[in-house]
Every structure is written in C-alpha cells, then in structure tokens.
C-alpha atoms as a PDB file:
ATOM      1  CA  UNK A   1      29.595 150.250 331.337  1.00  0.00           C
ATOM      2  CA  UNK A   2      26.702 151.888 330.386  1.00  0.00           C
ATOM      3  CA  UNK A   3      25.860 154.861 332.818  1.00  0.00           C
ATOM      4  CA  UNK A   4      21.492 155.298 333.172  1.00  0.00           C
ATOM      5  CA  UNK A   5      19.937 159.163 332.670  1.00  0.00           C
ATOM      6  CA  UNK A   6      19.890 161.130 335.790  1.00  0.00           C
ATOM      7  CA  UNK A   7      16.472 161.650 337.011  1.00  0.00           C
ATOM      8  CA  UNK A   8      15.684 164.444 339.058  1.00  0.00           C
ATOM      9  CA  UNK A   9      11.977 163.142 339.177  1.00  0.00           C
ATOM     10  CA  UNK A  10      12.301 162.511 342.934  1.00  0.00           C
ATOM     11  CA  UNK A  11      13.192 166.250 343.957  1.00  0.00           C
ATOM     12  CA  UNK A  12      10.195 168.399 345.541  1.00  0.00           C
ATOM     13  CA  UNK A  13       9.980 172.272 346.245  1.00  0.00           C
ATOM     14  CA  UNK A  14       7.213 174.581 346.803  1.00  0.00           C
ATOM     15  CA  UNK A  15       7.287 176.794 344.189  1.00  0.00           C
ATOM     16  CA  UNK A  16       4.203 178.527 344.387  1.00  0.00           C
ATOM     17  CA  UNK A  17       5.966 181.463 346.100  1.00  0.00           C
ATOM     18  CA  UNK A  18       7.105 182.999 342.691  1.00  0.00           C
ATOM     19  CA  UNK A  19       3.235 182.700 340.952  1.00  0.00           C
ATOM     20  CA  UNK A  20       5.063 181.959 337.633  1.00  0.00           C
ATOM     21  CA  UNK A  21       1.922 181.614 334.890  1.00  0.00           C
ATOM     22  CA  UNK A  22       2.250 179.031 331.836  1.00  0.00           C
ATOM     23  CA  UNK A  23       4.294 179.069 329.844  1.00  0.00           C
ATOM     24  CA  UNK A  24       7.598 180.436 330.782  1.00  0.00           C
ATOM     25  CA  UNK A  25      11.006 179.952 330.146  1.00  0.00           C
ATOM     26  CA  UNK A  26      14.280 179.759 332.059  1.00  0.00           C
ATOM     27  CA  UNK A  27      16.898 182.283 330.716  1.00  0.00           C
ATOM     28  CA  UNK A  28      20.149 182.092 332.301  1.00  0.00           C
ATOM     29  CA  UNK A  29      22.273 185.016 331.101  1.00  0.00           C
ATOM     30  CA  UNK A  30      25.272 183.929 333.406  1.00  0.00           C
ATOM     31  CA  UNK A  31      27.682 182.033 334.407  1.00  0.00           C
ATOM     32  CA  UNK A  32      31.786 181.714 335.907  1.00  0.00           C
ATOM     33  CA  UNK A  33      32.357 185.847 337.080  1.00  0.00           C
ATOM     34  CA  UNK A  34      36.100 184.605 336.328  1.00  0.00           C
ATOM     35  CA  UNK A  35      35.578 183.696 333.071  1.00  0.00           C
ATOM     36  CA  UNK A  36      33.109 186.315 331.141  1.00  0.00           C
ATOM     37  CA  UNK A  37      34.106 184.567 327.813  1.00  0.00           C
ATOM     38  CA  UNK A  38      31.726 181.872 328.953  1.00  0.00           C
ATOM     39  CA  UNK A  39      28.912 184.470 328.996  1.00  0.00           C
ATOM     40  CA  UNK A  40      26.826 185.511 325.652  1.00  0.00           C
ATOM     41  CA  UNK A  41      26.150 189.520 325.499  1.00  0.00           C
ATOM     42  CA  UNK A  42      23.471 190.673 327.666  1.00  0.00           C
ATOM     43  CA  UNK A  43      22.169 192.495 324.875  1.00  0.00           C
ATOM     44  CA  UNK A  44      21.447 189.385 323.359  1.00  0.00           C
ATOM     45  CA  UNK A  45      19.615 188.002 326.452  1.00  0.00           C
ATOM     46  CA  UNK A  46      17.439 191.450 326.608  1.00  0.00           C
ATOM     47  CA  UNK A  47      16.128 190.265 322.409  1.00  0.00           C
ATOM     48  CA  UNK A  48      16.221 187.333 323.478  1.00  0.00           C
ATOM     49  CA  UNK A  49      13.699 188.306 326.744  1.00  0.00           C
ATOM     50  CA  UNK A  50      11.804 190.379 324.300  1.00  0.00           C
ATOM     51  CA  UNK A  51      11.162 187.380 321.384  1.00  0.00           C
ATOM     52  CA  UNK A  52       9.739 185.358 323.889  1.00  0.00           C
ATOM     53  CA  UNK A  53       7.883 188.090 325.743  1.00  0.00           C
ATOM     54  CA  UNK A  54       6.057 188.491 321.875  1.00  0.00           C
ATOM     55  CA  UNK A  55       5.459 184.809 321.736  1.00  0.00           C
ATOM     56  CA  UNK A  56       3.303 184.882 325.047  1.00  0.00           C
ATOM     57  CA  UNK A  57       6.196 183.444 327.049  1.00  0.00           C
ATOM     58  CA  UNK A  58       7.147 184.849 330.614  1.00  0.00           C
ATOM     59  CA  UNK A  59      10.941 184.909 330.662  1.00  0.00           C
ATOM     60  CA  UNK A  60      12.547 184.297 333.804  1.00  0.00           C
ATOM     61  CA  UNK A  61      15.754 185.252 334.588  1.00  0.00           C
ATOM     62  CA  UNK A  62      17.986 182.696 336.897  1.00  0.00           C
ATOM     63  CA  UNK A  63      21.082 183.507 338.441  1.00  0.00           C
ATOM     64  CA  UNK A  64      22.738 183.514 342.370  1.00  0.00           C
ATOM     65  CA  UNK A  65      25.198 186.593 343.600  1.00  0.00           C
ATOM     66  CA  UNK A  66      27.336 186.708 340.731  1.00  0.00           C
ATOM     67  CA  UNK A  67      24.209 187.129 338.560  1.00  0.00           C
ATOM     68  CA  UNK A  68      22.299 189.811 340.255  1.00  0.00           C
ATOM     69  CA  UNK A  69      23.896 192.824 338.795  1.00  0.00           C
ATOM     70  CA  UNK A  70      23.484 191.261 335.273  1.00  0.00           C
ATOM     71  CA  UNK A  71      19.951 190.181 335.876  1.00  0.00           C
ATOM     72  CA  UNK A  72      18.896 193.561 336.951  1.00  0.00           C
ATOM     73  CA  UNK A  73      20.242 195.268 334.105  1.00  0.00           C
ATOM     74  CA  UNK A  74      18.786 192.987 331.406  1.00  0.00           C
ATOM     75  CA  UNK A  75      15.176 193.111 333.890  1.00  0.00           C
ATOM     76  CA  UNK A  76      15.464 196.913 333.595  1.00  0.00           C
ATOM     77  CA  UNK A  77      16.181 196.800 329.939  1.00  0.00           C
ATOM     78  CA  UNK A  78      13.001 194.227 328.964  1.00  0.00           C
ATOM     79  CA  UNK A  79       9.970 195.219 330.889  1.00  0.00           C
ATOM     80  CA  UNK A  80       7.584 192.132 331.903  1.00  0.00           C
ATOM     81  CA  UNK A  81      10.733 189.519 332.902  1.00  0.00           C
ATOM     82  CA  UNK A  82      10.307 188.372 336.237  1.00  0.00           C
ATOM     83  CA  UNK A  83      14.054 188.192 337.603  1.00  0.00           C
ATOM     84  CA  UNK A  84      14.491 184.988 340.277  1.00  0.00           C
ATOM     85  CA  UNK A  85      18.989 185.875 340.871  1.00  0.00           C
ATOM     86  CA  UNK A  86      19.507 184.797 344.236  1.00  0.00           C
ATOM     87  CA  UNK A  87      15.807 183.615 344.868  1.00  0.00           C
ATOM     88  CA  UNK A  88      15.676 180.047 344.229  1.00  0.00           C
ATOM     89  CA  UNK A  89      17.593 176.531 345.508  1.00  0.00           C
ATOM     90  CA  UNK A  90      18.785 174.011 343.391  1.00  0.00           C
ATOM     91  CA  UNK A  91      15.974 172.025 344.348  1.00  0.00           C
ATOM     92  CA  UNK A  92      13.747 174.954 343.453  1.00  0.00           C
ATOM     93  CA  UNK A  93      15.400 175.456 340.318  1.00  0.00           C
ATOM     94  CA  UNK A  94      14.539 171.654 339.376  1.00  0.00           C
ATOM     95  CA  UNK A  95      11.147 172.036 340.091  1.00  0.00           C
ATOM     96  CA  UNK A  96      11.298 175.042 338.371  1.00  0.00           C
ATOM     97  CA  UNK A  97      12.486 173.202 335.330  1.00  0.00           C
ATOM     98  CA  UNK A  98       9.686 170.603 334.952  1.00  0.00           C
ATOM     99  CA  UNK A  99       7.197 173.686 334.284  1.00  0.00           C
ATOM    100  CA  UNK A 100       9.275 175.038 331.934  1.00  0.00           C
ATOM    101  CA  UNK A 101       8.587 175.188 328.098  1.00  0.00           C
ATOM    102  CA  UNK A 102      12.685 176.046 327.334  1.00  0.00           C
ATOM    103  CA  UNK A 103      15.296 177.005 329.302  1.00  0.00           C
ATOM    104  CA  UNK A 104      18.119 178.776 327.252  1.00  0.00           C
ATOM    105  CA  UNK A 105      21.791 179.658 328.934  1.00  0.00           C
ATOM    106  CA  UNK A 106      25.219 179.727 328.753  1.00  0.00           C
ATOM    107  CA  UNK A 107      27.450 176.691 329.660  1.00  0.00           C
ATOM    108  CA  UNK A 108      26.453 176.912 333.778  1.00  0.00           C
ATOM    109  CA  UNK A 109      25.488 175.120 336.153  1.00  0.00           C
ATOM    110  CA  UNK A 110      21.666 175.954 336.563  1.00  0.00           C
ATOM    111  CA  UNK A 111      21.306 174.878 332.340  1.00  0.00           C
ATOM    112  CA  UNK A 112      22.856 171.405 333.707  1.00  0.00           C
ATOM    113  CA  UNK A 113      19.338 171.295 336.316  1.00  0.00           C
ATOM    114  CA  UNK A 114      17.567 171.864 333.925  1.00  0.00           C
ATOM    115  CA  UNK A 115      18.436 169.957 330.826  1.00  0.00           C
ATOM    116  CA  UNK A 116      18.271 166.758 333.800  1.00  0.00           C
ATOM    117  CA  UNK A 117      15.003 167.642 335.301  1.00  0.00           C
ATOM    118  CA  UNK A 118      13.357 167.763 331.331  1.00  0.00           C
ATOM    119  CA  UNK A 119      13.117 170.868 330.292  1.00  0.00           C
ATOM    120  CA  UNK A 120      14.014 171.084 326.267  1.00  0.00           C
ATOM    121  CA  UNK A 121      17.142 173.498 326.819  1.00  0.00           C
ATOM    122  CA  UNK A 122      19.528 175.253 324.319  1.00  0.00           C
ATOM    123  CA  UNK A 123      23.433 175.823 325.736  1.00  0.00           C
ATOM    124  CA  UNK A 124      25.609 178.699 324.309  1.00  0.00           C
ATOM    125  CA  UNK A 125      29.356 177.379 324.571  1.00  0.00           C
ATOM    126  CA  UNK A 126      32.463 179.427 323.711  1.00  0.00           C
ATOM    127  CA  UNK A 127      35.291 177.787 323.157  1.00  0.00           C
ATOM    128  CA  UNK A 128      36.615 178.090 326.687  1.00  0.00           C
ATOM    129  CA  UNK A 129      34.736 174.808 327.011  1.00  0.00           C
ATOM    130  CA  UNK A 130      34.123 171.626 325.359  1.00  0.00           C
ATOM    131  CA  UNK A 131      30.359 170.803 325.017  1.00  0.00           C
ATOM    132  CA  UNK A 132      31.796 167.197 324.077  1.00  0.00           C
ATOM    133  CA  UNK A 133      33.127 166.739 327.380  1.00  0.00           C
ATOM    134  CA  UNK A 134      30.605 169.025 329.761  1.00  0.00           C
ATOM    135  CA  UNK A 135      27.502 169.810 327.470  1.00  0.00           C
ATOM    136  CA  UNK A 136      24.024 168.974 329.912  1.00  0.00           C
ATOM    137  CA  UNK A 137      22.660 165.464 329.700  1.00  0.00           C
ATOM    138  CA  UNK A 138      19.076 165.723 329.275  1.00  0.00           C
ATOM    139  CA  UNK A 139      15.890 164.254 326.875  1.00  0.00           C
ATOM    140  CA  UNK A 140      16.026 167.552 324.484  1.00  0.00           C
ATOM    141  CA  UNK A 141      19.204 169.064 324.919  1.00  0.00           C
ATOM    142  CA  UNK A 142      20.845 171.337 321.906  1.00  0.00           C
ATOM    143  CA  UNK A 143      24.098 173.563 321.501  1.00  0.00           C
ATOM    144  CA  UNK A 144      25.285 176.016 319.806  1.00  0.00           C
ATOM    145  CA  UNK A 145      28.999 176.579 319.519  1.00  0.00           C
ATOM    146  CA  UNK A 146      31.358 179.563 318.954  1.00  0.00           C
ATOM    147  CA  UNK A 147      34.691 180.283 319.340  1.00  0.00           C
ATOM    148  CA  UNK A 148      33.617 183.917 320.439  1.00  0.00           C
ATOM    149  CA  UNK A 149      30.174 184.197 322.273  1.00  0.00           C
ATOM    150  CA  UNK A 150      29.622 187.466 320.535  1.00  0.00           C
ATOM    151  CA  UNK A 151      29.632 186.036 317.170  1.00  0.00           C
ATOM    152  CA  UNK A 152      26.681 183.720 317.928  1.00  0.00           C
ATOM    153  CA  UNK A 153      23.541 185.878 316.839  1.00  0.00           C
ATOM    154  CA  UNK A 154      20.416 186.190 318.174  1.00  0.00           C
ATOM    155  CA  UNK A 155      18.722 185.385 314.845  1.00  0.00           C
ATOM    156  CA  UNK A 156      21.262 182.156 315.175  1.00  0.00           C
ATOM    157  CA  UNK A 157      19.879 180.827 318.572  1.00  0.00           C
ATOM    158  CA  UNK A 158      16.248 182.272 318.514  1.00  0.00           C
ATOM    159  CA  UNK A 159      15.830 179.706 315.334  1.00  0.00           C
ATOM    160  CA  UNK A 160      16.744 176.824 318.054  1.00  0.00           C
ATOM    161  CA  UNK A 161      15.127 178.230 320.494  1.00  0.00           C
ATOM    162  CA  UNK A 162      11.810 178.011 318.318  1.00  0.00           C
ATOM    163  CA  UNK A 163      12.311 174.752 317.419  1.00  0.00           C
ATOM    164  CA  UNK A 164      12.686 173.613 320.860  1.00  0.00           C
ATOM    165  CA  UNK A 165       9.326 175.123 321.874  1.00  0.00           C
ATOM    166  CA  UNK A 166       7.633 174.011 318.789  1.00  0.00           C
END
C-alpha cells in the first residue's frame, strides 16, 4: 500500500517573535546527548555557520536543552548566528522551515520537521543509524553518510549544501 507525503502545510505559528530576515538557514548541530556519535564536530558547524554567513545567509542554530550548551559555544565561536536552542515548538520549528532556504543537521528529530514541512535539507548520518530505514521524507532531501562523523568534511557537505541552495 502506497503511503501519501506528509504535509505539514496545515500547521500555523507566529513566528514573527524571532525577526529572522531572508534568507536563512536551519543548522542543527545536535542531536541524542546519549549517543554523541550521531553528532558531526562542532567545529564543523562553526565553518559551516561561517560559509553561509559569506553567502548572505543568516544561520540559525536549532536545538532544545540538550543543545544549549553546544549552541552557545558554536554562537560564541561564529559571530552574526542567531541561536533559537530551547526557543521554538515543533510547530514553530515547521513554520520555521517553510522560510527556510536549507536546513542542514545531523540525523534528529528537528531535520525530520523540516525535510516534511519543504525545506531542501542535507542529513549527516554515522553509522549508528541507517538513513535507509530513518533518513527524513521530504521534496529535496539529501544525505551524506559516514561510518565516523568526523571523517565527513566540511568541503564534503558544503558542496551539497550549495547545491541545495542553488
């Protein structure tokens, strides 16, 4: 039986609250506190911050409690991100989404919102999880795979990255 797309078209939030200004992207450095080999270096995510910051785009960093320490440090670390850990709902985050020109994460649940509400998002998996089983359903969804998270380089998903913005 075929199963339809989800569509998150129906969900409303009033996001005006965070003044976000086009275009911006969704980075979400984290993920499972239990398992950190789910999580790409945060020295990744501050190049990362800083490539799009070059290219005109706000990055904005999306996490809840586990995330806050981690956001702040890669916030302190990249001048100009706006950090949103612990701000937003899910219903927020979806709206959030929609506005977005990319949203790039590790294999969490915020990249699954937004990969379903539309945003063009690229997923960083490790192999403590199988993107053919759990990768996020979504019109322009890509991911990169590696064994070790650390071996991915940011050269490596900043190439994807481009071509989902472009």
């Amino acid at each position: 039986e075929r199963v339809p797309p989800a569509d998150l078209s129906w969900v409303e939030a009033d996001v005006s609250r965070f003044g976000l200004p086009a275009p911006f992207a969704l980075v979400v450095p984290g993920g499972s506190a239990h398992r950190p080999g789910k999580r790409w270096p945060a020295d990744y995510y501050v190049a990362l911050c800083q490539r799009l910051l070059a290219r005109d785009i706000l990055p904005v960093l999306i996490g809840g409690t586990d995330e806050a320490v981690l956001n702040r440090v890669i916030a302190e670390e990249c001048p100009g991100v706006r950090d949103l850990a612990e701000q937003t709902t899910i219903e927020e985050l979806a709206v959030l989404a929609r506005d977005a020109a990319l949203a790039v994460g590790n294999d969490t649940g915020p990249m699954h919102i937004a990969a379903v509400a539309g945003c063009p998002s690229l997923v960083l998996f490790s192999a403590e999880s199988d993107p053919g089983l759990c990768a996020p359903r979504g019109r322009a969804v890509e991911v990169l795979r590696r064994d070790n998270l650390g071996q991915l380089s940011m050269d490596q998903v900043w190439a994807e990255a481009e071509k989902l913005l472009d």
